[in-house]
C-alpha atoms as a PDB file:
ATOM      1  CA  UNK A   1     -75.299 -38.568 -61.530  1.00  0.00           C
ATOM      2  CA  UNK A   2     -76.861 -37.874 -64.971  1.00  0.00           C
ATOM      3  CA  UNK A   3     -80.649 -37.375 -66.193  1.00  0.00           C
ATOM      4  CA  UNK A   4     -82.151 -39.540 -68.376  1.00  0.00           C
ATOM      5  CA  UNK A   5     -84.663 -37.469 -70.744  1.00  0.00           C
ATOM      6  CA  UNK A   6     -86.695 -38.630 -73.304  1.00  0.00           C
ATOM      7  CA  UNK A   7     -85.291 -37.139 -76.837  1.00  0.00           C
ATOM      8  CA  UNK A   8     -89.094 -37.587 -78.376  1.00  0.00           C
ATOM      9  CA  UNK A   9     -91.036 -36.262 -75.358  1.00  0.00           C
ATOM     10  CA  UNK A  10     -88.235 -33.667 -73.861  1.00  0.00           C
ATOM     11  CA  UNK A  11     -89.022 -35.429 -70.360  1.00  0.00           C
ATOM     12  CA  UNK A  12     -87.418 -36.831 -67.399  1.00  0.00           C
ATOM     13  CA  UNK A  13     -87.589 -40.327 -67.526  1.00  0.00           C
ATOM     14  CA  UNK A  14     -84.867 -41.277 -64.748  1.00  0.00           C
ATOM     15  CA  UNK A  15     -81.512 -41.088 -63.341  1.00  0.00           C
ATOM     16  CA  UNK A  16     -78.190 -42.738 -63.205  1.00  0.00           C
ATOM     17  CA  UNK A  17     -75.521 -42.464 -60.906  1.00  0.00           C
ATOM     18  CA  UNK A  18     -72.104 -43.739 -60.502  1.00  0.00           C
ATOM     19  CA  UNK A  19     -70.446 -44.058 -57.037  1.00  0.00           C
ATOM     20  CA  UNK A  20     -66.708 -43.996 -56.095  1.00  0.00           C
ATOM     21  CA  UNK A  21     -66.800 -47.141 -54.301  1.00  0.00           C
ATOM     22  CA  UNK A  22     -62.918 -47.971 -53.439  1.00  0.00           C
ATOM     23  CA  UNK A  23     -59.893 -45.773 -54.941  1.00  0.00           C
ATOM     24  CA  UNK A  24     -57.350 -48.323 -53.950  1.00  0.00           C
ATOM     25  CA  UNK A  25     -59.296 -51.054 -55.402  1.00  0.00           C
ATOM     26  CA  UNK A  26     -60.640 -49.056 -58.288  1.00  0.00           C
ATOM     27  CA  UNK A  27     -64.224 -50.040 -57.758  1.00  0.00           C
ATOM     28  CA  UNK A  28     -67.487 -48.158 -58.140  1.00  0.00           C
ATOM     29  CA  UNK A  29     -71.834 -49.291 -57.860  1.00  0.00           C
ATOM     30  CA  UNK A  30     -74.022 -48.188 -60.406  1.00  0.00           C
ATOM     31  CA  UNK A  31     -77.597 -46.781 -59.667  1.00  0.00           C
ATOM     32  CA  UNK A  32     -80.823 -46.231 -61.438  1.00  0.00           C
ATOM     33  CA  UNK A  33     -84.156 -45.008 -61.047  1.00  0.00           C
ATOM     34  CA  UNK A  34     -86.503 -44.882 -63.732  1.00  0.00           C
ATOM     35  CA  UNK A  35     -90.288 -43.751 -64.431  1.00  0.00           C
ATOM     36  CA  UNK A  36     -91.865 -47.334 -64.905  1.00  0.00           C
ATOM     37  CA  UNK A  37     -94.249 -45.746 -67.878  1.00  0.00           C
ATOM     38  CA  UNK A  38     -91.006 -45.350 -69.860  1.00  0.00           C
ATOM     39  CA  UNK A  39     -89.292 -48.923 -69.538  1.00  0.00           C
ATOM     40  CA  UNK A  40     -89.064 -51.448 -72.742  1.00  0.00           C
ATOM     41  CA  UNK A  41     -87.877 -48.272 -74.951  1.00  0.00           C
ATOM     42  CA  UNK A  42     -84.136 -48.833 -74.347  1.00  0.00           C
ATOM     43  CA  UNK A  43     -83.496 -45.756 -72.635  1.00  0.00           C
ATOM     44  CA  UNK A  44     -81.935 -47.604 -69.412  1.00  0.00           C
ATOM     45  CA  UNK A  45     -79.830 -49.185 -71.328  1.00  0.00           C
ATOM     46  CA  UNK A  46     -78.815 -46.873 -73.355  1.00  0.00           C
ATOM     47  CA  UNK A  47     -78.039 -44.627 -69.949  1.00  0.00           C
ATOM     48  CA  UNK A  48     -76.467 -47.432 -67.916  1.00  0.00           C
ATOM     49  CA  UNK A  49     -74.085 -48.185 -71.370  1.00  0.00           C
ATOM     50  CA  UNK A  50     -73.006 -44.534 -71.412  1.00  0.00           C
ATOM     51  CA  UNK A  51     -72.243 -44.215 -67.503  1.00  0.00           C
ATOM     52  CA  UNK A  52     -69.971 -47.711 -67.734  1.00  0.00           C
ATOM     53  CA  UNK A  53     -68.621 -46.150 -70.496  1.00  0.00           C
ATOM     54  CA  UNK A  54     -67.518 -43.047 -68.516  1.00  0.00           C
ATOM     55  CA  UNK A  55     -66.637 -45.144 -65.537  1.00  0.00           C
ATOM     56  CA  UNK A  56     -64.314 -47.849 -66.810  1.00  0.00           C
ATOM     57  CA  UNK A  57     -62.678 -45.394 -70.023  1.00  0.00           C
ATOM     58  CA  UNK A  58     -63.094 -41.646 -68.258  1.00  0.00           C
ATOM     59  CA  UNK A  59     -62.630 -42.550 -64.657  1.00  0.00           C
ATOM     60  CA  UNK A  60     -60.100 -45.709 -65.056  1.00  0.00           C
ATOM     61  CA  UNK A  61     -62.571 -47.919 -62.920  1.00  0.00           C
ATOM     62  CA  UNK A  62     -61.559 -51.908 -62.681  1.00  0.00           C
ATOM     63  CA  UNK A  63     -64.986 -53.480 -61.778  1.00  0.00           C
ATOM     64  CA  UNK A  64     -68.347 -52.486 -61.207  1.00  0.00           C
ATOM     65  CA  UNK A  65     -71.346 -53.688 -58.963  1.00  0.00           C
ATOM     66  CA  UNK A  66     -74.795 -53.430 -59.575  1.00  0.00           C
ATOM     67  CA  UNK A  67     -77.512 -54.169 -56.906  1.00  0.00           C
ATOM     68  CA  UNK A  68     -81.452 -54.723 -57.963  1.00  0.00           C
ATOM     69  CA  UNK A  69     -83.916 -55.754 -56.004  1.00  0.00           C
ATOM     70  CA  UNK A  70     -85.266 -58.893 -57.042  1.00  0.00           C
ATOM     71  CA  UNK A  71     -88.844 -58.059 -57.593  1.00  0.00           C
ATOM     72  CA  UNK A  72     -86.926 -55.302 -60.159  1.00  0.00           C
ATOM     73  CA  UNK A  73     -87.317 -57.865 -63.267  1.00  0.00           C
ATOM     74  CA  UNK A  74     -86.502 -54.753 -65.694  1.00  0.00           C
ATOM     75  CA  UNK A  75     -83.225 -53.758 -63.876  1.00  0.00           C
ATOM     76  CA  UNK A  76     -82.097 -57.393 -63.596  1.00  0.00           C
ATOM     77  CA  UNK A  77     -82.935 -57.237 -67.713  1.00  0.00           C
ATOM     78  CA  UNK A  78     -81.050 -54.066 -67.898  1.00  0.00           C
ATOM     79  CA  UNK A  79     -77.619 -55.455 -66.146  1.00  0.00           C
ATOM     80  CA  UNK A  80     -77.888 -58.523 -68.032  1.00  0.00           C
ATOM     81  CA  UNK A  81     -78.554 -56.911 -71.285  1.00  0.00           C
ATOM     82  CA  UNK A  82     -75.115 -55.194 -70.981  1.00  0.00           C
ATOM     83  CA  UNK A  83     -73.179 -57.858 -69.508  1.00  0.00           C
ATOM     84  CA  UNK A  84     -72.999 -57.893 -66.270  1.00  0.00           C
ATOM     85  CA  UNK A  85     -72.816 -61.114 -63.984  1.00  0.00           C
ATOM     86  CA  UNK A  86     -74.941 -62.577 -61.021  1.00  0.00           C
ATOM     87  CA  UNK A  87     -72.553 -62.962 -58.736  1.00  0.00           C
ATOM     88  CA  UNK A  88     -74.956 -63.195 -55.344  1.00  0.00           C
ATOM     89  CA  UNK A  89     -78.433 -62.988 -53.982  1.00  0.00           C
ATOM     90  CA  UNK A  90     -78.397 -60.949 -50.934  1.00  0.00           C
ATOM     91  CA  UNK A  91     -81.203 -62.022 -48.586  1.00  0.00           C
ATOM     92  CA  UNK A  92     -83.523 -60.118 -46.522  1.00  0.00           C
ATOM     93  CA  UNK A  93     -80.571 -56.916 -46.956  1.00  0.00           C
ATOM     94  CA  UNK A  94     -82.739 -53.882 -47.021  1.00  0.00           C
ATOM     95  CA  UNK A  95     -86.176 -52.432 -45.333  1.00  0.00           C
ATOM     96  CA  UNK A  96     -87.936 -50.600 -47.217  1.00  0.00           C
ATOM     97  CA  UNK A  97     -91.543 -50.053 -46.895  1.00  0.00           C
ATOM     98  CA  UNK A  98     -92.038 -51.824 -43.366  1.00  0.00           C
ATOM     99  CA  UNK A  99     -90.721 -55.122 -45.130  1.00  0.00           C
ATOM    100  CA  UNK A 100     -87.803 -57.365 -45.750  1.00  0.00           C
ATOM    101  CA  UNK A 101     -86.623 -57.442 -49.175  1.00  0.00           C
ATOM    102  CA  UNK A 102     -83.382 -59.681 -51.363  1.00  0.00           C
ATOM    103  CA  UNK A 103     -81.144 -58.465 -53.824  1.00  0.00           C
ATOM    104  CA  UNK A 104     -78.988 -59.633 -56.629  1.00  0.00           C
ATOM    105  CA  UNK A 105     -75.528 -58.279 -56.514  1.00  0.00           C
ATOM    106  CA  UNK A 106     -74.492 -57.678 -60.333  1.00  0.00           C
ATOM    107  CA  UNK A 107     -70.748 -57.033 -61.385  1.00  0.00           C
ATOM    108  CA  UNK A 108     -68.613 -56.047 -64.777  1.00  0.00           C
ATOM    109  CA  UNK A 109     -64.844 -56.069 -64.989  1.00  0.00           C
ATOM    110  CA  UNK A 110     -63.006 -53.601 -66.938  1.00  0.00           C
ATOM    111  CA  UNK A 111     -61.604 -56.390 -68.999  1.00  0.00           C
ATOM    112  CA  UNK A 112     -65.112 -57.944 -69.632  1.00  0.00           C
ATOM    113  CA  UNK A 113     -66.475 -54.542 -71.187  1.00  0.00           C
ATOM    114  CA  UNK A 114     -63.292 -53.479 -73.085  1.00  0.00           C
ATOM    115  CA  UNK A 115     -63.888 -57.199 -75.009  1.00  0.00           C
ATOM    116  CA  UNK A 116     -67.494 -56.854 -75.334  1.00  0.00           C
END
């Protein structure tokens, strides 16, 4: 898990997180949270770049997942922005607030960032 911090304010702004999915299958699922005052400045990008970066070149990771909720138009951006696919919509998969809600799944093969 890292911190996202503004560099001009010397704030939190969010967090990212990487989990170790599958060993065998070298697989892990990105995770972010972010202060919705600080989207459209690039800084989830910028943090979701850096943690594929560690995951596929530090950690030797094959693919990675991605799950938004579908409301979540700036995370779906985000994925998308760096190249990850739609691969499903997950119905009615989580409850959260006393209500039903969908998500995309998102994925990015170690092959599809190394020739990005």
């Amino acid at each position: 898990m890292l911190a996202v911090e503004s560099k001009s304010r010397h704030v939190l702004v969010g967090e990212v997180i990487l989990y170790w999915l599958d060993e065998q299958h070298r697989q892990g699922e990105l995770g972010t949270i972010f202060n919705p005052r600080y989207h459209g400045q690039g800084l989830a990008t910028e943090a979701v770049t850096e943690m594929l970066r560690l995951g596929f070149e530090s950690l030797g990771l094959r693919r990675i997942i991605a799950r938004c909720d579908v409301r979540n138009t700036p995370a779906t951006r985000v994925v998308e922005r760096i190249g990850m696919r739609r691969e499903a919509l997950l119905r009615d998969c989580s409850f959260v607030e006393e209500a039903w809600h969908s998500e995309y799944l998102y994925s990015i093969l170690s092959a599809e960032w190394a020739g990005r």
